[in-house]
Structures are given as structure tokens and as C-alpha cells.
Protein backbone atom coordinates (compact mmCIF):
# COMPACT_ATOMS: atom_id res chain seq x y z
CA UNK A 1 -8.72 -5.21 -6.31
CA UNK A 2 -6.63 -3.15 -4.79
CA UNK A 3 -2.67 -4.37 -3.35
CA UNK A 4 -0.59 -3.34 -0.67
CA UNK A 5 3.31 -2.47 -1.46
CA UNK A 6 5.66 -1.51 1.90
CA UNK A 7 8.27 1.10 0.93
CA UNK A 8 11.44 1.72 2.69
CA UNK A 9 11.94 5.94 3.54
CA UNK A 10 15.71 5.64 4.88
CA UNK A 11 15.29 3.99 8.15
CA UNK A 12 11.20 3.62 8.10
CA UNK A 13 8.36 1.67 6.07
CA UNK A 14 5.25 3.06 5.01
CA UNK A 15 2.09 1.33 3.56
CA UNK A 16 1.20 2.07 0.18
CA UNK A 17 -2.14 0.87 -1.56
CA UNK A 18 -2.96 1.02 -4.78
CA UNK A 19 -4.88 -0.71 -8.13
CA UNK A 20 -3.63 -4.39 -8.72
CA UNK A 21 -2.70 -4.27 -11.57
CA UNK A 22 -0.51 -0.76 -11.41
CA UNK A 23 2.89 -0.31 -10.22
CA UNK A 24 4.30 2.28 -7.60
CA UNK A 25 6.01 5.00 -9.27
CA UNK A 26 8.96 5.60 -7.14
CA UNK A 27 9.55 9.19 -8.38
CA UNK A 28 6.27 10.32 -7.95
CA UNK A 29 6.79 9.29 -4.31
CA UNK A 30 10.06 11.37 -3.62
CA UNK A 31 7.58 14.34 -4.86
CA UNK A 32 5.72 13.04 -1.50
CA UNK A 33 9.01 12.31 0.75
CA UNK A 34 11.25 14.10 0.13
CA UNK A 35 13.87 12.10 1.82
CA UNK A 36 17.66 10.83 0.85
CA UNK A 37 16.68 6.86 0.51
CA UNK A 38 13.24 5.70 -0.95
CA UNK A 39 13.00 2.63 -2.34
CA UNK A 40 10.79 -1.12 -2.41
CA UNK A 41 11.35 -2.48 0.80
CA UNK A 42 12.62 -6.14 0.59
CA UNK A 43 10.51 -9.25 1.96
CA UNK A 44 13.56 -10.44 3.95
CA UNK A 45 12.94 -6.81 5.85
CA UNK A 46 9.33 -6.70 6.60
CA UNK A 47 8.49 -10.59 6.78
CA UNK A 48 8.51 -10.05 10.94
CA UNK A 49 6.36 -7.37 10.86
CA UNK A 50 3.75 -9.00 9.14
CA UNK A 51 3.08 -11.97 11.33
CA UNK A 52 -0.08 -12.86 11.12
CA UNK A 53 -0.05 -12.65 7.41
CA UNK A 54 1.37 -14.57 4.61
CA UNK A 55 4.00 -13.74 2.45
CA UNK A 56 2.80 -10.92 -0.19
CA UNK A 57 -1.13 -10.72 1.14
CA UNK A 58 -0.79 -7.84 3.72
CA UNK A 59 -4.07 -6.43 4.08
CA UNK A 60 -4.23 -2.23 3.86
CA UNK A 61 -4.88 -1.64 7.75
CA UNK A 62 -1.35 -0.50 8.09
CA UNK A 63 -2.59 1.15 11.78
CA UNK A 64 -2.26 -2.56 13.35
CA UNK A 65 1.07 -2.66 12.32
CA UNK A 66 2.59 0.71 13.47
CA UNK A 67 3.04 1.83 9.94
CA UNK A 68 1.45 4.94 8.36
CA UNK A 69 -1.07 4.56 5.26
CA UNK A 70 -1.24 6.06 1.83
CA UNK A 71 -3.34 4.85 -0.66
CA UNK A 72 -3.13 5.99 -4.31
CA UNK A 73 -6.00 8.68 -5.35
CA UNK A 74 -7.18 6.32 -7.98
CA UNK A 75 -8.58 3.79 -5.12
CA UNK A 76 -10.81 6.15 -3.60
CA UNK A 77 -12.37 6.61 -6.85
CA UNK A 78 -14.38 3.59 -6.29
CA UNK A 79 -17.36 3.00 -3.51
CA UNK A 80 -15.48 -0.51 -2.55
CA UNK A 81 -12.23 -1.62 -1.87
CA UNK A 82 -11.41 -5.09 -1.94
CA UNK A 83 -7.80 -6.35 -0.83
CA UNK A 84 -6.27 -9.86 0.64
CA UNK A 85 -7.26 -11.01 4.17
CA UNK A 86 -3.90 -11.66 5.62
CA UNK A 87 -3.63 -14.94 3.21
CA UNK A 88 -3.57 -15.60 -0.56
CA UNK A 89 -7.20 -17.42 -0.99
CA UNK A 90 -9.40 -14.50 1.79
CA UNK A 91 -10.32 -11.32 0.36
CA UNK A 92 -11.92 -8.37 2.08
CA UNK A 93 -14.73 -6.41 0.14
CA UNK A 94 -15.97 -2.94 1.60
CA UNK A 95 -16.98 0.64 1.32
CA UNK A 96 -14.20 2.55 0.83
CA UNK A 97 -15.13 5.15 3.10
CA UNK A 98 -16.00 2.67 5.90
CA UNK A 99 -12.04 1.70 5.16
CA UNK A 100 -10.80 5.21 5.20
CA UNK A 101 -12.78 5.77 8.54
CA UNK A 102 -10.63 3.06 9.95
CA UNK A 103 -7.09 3.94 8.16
CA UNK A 104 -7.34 7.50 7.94
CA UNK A 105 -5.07 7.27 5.47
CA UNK A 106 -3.04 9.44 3.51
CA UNK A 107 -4.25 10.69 -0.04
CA UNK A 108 -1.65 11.14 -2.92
CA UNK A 109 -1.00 9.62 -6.71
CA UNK A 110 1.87 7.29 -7.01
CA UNK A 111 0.60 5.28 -9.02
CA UNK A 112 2.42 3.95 -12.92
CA UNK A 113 0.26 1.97 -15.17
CA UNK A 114 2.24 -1.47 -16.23
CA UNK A 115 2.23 -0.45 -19.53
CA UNK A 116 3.68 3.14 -19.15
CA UNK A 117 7.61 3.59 -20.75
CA UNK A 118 10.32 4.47 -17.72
């Protein structure tokens, strides 16, 4: 199962996807931007951009939002991809390259297991 988690890059959002059950490691992601500000982006700041969804079950296709993609190396290690449909009890299963087709997105490791020590 993979998760979506919006980040704030000064004044922008990207869309970041990556395993469940892992956290985004915000230093490996200045490696990627490297920008002034980077940092979780707050519901209160993306809840209108998300209409159509609900609250914490954005589904990956960041392209019908106007926000870029990048999904953690560890996802495309897999043949599927399953995510949340837009709402807490629909899921999505499918190929992962069928996804990436669609996306296009971004490649890069960001990834921090739960367990790891900060």
C-alpha cells in the first residue's frame, strides 16, 4: 500500500508517494530541493486543493491537481501499486508501470523506515 504525503518547497507543494508504513525523510529531500523552506505541508493548507477527496486519502495522480509527482524508489520495486481512491474505504490496485505511464513521475529515495533513530 503505498500513501501520498504533500510537502511544502517555500511557496509550492509537491506530491510525494511512498510505502505506508514509512515516513518521509525530510533531509533526504533537501538533497532533492535544494531550496530555503521544505517542510510537511499542513491540512489547513492543502484541504482546497484536494476537493474531490477526503481528508488524508489523496490518491497519487498529482497531474489532476497541478502538482508535480515523486514517488519513493522503493514503490517502483513492486509490479502493483495500490493507494486510496479519493476516500478512506476505495482503494486503487494497478501495475505500476501502467501508473507511471500516467504520472510520469519523478524517481528519488526519501523514504525513513518508522523504526529508524533521528
Amino acid at each position: 500500500m503505498a500513501k501520498v504525503v504533500i510537502v511544502k518547497l517555500d511557496d509550492r507543494f509537491v506530491m510525494t508517494v511512498l510505502p505506508a508504513s514509512w515516513n518521509v525523510d525530510l533531509n533526504r529531500l533537501r538533497d532533492i530541493f535544494p531550496i530555503r523552506h521544505l517542510r510537511l505541508a499542513r491540512e489547513s493548507q492543502i484541504t482546497g486543493q484536494f476537493p474531490d477527496c477526503e481528508g488524508g486519502a489523496v490518491p497519487p495522480f498529482g497531474t489532476l491537481y497541478g502538482l508535480p509527482v515523486y514517488v519513493d524508489r522503493s514503490v517502483t520495486e513492486d509490479e502493483e501499486i495500490v493507494f486510496q481512491a479519493g476516500t478512506h474505504s476505495d482503494a486503487i490496485r494497478m501495475r505500476y508501470i501502467d501508473f507511471s505511464t500516467l504520472v510520469f513521475p519523478v524517481v528519488a529515495e526519501f523514504y525513513r523506515s518508522p523504526c529508524a533513530v533521528r
